[in-house]
Protein backbone atom coordinates (compact mmCIF):
# COMPACT_ATOMS: atom_id res chain seq x y z
CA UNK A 1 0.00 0.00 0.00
CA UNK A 2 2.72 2.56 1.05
CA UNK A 3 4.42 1.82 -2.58
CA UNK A 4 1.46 2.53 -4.42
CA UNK A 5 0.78 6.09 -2.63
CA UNK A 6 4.33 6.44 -3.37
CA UNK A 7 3.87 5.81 -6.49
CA UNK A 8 0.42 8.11 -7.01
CA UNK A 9 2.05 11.07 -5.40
CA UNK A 10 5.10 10.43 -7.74
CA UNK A 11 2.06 10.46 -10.71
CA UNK A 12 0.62 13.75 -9.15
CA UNK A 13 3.66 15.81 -10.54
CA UNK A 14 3.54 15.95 -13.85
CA UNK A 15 -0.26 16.22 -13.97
CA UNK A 16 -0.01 18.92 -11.58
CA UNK A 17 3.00 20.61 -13.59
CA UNK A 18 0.72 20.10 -16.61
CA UNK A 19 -2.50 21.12 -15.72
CA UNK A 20 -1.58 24.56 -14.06
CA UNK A 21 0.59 25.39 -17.27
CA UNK A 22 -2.20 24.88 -19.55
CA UNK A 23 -4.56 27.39 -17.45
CA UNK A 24 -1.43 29.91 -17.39
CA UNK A 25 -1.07 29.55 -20.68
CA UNK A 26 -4.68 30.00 -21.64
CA UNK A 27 -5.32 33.11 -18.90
CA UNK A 28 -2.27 34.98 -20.90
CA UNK A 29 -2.97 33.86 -24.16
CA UNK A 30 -6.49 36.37 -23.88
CA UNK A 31 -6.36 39.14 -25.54
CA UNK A 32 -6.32 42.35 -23.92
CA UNK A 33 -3.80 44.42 -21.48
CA UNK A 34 -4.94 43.99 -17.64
CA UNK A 35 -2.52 47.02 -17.20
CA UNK A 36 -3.93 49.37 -19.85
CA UNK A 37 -7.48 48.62 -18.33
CA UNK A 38 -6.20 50.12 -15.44
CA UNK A 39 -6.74 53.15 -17.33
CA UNK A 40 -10.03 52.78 -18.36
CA UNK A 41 -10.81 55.10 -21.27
CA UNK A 42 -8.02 57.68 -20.16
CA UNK A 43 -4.88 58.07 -22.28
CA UNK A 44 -1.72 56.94 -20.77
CA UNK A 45 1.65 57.25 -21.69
CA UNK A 46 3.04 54.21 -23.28
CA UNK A 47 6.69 54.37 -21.42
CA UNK A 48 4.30 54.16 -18.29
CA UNK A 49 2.36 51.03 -18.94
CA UNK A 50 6.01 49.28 -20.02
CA UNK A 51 7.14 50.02 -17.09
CA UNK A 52 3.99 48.84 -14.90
CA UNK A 53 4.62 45.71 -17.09
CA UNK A 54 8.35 45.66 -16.20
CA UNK A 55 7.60 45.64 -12.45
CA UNK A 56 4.88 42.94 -12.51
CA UNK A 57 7.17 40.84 -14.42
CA UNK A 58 4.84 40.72 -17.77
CA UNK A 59 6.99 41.68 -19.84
CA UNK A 60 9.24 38.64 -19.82
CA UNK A 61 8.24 35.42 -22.08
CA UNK A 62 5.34 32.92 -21.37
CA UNK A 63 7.74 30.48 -20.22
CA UNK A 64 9.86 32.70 -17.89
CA UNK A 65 6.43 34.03 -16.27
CA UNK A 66 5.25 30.37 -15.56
CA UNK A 67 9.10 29.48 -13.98
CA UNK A 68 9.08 32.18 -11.58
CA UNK A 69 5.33 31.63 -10.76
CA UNK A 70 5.98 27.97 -9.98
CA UNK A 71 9.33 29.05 -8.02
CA UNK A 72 6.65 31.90 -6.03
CA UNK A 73 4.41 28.67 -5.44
CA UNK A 74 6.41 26.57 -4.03
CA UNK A 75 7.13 29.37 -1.11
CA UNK A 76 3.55 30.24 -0.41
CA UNK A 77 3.32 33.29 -3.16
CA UNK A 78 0.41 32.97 -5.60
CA UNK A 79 1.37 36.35 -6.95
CA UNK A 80 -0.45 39.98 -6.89
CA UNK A 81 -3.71 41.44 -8.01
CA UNK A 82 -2.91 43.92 -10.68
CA UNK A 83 -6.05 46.55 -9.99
CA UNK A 84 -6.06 46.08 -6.10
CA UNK A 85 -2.28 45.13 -5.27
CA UNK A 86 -3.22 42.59 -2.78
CA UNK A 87 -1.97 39.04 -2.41
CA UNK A 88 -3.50 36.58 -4.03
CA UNK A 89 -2.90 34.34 -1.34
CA UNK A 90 -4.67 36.91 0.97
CA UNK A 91 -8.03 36.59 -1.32
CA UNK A 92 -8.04 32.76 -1.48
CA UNK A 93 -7.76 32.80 2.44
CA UNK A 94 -10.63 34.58 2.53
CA UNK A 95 -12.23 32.99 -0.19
CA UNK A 96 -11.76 29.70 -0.02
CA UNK A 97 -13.31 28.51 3.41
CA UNK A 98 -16.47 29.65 2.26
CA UNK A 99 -16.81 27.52 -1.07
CA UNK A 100 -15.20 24.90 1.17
CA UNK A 101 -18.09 25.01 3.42
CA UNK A 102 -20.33 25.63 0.57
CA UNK A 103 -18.81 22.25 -1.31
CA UNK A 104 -18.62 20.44 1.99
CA UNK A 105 -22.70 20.92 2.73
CA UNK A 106 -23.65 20.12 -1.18
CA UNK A 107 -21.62 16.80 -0.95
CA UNK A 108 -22.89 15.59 2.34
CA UNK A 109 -26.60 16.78 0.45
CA UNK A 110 -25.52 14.63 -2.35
CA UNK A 111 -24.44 12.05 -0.43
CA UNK A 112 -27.28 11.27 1.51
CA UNK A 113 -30.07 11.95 -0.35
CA UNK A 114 -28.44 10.70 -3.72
CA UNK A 115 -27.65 7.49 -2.37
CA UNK A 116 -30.75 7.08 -0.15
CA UNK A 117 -33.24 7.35 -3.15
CA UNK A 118 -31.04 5.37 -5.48
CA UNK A 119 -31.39 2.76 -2.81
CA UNK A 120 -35.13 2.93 -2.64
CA UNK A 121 -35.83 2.59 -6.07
CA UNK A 122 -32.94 0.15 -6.86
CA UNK A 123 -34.71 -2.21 -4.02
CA UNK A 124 -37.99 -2.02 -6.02
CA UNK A 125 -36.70 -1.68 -9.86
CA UNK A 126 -39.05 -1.13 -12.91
CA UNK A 127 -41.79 -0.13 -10.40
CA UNK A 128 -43.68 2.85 -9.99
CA UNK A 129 -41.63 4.85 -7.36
CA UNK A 130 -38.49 3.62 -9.39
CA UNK A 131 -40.25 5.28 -12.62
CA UNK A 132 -40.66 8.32 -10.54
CA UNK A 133 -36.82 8.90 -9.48
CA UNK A 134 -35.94 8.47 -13.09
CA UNK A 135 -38.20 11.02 -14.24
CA UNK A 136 -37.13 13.18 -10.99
CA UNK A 137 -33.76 12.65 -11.10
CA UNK A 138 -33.89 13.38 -15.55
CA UNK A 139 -35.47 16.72 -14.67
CA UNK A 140 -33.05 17.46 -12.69
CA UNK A 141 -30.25 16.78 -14.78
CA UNK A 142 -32.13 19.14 -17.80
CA UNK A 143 -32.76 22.34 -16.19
CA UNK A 144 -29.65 24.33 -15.91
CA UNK A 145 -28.32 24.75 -12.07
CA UNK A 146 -28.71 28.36 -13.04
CA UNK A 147 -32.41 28.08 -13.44
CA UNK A 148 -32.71 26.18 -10.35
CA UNK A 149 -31.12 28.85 -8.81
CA UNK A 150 -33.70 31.61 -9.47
CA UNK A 151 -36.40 29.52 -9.05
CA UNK A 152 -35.08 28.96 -5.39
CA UNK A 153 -34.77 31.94 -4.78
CA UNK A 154 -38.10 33.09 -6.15
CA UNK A 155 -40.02 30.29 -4.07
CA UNK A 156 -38.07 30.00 -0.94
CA UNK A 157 -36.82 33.66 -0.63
CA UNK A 158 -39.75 35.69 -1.89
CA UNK A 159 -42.99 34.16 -1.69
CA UNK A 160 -42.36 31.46 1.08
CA UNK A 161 -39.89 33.69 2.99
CA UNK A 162 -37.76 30.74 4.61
CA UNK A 163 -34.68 32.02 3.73
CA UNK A 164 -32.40 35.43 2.25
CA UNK A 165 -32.16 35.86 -1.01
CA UNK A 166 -28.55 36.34 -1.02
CA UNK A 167 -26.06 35.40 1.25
CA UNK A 168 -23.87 37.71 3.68
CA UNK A 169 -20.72 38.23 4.23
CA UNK A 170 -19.92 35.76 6.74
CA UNK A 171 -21.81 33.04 4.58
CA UNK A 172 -22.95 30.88 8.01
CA UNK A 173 -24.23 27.33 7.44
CA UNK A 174 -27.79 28.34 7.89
CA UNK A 175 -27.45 30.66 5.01
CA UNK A 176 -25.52 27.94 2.52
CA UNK A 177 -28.50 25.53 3.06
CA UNK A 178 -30.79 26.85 -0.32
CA UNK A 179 -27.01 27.54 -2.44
CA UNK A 180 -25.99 23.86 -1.48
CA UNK A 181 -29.08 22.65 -2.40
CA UNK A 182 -28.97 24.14 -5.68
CA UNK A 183 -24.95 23.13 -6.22
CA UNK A 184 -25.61 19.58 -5.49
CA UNK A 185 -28.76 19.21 -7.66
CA UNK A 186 -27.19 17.60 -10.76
CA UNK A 187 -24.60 15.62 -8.63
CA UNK A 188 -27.64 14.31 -6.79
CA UNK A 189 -29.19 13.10 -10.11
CA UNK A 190 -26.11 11.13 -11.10
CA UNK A 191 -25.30 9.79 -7.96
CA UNK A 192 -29.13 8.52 -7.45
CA UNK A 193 -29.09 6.81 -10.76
CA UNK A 194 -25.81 5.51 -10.09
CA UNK A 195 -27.21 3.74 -7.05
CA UNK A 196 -30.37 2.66 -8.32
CA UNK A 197 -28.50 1.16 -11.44
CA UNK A 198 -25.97 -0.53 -9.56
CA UNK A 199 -28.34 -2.05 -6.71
CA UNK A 200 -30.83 -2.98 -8.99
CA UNK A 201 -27.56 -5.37 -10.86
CA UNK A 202 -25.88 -6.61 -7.76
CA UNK A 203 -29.50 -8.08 -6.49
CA UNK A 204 -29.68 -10.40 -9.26
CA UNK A 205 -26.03 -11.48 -9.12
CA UNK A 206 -25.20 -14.97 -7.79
CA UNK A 207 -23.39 -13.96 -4.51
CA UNK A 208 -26.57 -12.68 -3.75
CA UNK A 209 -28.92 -15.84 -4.27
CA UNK A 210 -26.17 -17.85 -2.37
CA UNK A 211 -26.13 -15.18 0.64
CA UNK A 212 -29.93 -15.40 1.00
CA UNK A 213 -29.84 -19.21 0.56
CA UNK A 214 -27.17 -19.70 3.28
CA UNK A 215 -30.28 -17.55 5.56
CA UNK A 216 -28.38 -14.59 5.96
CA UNK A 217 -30.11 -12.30 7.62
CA UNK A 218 -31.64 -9.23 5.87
CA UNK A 219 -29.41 -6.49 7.39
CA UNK A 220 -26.33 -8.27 6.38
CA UNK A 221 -27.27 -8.88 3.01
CA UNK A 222 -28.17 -5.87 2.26
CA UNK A 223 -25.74 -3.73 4.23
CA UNK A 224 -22.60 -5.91 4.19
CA UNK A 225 -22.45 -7.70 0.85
CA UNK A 226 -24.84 -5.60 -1.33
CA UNK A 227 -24.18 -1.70 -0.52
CA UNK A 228 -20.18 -2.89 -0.61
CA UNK A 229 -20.05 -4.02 -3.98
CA UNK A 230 -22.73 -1.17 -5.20
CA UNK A 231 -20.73 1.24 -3.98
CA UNK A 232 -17.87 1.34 -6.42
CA UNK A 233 -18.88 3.17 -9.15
CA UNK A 234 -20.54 5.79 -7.19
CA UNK A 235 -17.68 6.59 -4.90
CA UNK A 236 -15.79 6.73 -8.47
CA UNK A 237 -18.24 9.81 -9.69
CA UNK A 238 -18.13 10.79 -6.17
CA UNK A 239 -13.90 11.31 -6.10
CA UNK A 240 -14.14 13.09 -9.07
CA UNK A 241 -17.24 15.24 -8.26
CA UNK A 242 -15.67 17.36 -5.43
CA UNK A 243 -13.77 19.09 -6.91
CA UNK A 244 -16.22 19.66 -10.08
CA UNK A 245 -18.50 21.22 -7.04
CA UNK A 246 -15.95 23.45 -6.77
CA UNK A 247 -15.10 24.35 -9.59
CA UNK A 248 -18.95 24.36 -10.37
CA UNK A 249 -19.99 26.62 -7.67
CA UNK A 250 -19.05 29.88 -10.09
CA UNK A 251 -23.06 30.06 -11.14
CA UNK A 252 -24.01 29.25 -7.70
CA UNK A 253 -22.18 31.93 -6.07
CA UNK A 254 -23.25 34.67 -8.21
CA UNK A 255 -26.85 33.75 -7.89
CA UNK A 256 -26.94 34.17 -4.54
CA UNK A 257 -23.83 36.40 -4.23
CA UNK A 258 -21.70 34.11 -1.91
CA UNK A 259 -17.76 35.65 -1.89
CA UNK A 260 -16.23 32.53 -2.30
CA UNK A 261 -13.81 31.02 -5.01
CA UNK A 262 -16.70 31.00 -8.09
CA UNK A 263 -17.09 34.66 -7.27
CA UNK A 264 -13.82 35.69 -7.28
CA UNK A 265 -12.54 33.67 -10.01
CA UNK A 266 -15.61 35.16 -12.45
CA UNK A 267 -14.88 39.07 -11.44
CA UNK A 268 -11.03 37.71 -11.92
CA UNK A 269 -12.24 36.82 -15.45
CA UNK A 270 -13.93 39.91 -16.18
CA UNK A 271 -10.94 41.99 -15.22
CA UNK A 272 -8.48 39.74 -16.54
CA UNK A 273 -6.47 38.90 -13.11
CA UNK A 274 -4.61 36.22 -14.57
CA UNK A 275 -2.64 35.94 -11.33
CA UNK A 276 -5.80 35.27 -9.27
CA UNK A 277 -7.26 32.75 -11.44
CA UNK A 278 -4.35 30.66 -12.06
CA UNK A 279 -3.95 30.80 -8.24
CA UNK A 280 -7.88 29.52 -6.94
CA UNK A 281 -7.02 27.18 -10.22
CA UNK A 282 -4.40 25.56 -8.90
CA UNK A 283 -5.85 24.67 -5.61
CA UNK A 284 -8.52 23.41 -7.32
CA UNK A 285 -6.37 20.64 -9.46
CA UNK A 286 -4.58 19.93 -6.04
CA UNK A 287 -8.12 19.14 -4.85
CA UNK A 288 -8.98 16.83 -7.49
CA UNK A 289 -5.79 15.10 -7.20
CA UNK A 290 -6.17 14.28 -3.70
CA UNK A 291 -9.92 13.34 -3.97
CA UNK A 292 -8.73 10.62 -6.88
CA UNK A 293 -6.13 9.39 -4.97
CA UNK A 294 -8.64 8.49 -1.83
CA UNK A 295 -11.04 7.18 -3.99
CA UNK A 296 -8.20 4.44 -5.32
CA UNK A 297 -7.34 3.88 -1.66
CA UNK A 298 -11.30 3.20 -0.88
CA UNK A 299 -11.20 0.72 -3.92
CA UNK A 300 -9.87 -1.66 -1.09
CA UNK A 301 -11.75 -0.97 1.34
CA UNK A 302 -15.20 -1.66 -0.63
CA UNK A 303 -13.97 -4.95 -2.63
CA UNK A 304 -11.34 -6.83 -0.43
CA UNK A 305 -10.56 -8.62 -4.00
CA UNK A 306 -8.43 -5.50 -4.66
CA UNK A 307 -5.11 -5.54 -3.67
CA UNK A 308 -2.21 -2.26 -3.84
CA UNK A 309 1.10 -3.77 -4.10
């Protein structure tokens, strides 16, 4: 086991290396000056703007820009804001605890509901509450999460009252309940169908018939030998889906106006803060990373067939 993570986090560093050199290279590759939209629609002298350029180290070549912002990363530096001059590092502190908390509720809404109804209607396939999460869980996956959004808000917020509109500034767990919701929607879906699919397979499998026939009782069956081996390809999605929650919750947060990484990273977009978006980026891959690396490791714990040498 210890080899293999060796071996993983030895895999980790060229996908890493990759993955935040393609976003660098994409973020400069836009076109447009982030320092001459300093400016606005005032003329500025040209020696000026070289120099701004010269001092914020843009004027060197792609490849030189990505070296020293690696070198910078590796001692805790994610670099500068151009318009406001602040750390990056300072606004992903701020940042990313709330769309942490924000991920952390939509996952453990995904988790439980997703798997509960997938379980329900996997018991009881082809019937009519099975029919009913399909066409539930279809609907779901159709309407866009930013439709869900407004419709949220517009039941829940205005006419019901039950909750704010938008959330404040210190984003508290009462507040993320209606944003989760609306995050996790389409994971839900998946993860549902997932479950029913899978349970409604493993029931009709042979160890099955010979666990019931060896008078097993219920609880075990079902909880021991059946969720175990239905469980694999949904903590597969699941791995991979944490981190697409996070990198998913740009809509979310600017429907209901959560300050978290979606936020920043789409007014980073607008403005053209390469700096900040290659930084909330990269914690992002290192999130994904991680997540795929614990899902291998849980391999092993759901099929004892599986073996890391």
């Amino acid at each position: 086991m210890g080899r293999y993570v060796a071996r993983r986090l030895l895999q980790m560093i060229p996908v890493f290396i990759g993955s935040t050199l393609l976003v660098f290279s994409m973020m400069y590759a836009l076109p447009g000056d982030p320092v001459r939209a300093l400016a606005g629609e005032q003329t500025v002298d040209p020696a000026q703007i070289a120099a701004m350029k010269k001092d914020l180290g843009l004027d060197l070549p792609l490849w030189h820009q990505y070296w020293n912002y690696m070198v910078g990363l590796f001692q805790g530096d994610f670099g500068t804001q151009i318009a406001s001059g602040r750390p990056v590092a300072d606004i992903i502190s701020e940042a990313f605890p709330i769309t942490v908390r924000l991920t952390l509720f939509a996952f453990t809404f995904t988790v439980l509901v997703g798997i509960s109804i997938g379980v329900f209607a996997g018991m009881k396939a082809d019937t009519l509450r099975d029919r009913g999460l399909l066409i539930l869980t279809l609907l779901l996956i159709s309407v866009p999460s930013f439709v869900l959004g407004f419709l949220g808000q517009y039941f829940f917020a205005f006419q019901l009252g039950w909750v704010n509109p938008n959330v404040s500034g210190e984003a508290n767990w009462n507040e993320l309940f209606l944003p989760a919701v609306v995050l996790g929607s389409l994971s839900l879906a998946y993860v549902a169908r997932l479950t029913r699919t899978s349970i409604a397979e493993n029931l009709r499998s042979d160890y099955m018939r010979t666990a019931v026939a060896k008078g097993l009782p219920r609880r075990r069956i079902i909880g021991v030998h059946l969720m175990r081996n239905s469980m694999i390809p949904v903590v597969t999605f699941l791995g991979t889906d944490l981190g697409a929650l996070m990198g998913g919750a740009v809509v979310t947060e600017g429907i209901f106006n959560v300050k978290g990484v979606g936020y920043n990273i789409f007014d980073a977009l607008r403005h053209r803060e390469g700096a900040t978006v290659v930084g909330i980026v990269t914690l992002i891959v290192v999130v994904y990373l991680v997540s795929s690396l614990l899902v291998d490791l849980l391999y092993a714990v759901l099929d004892p067939r599986i073996r890391y040498a």
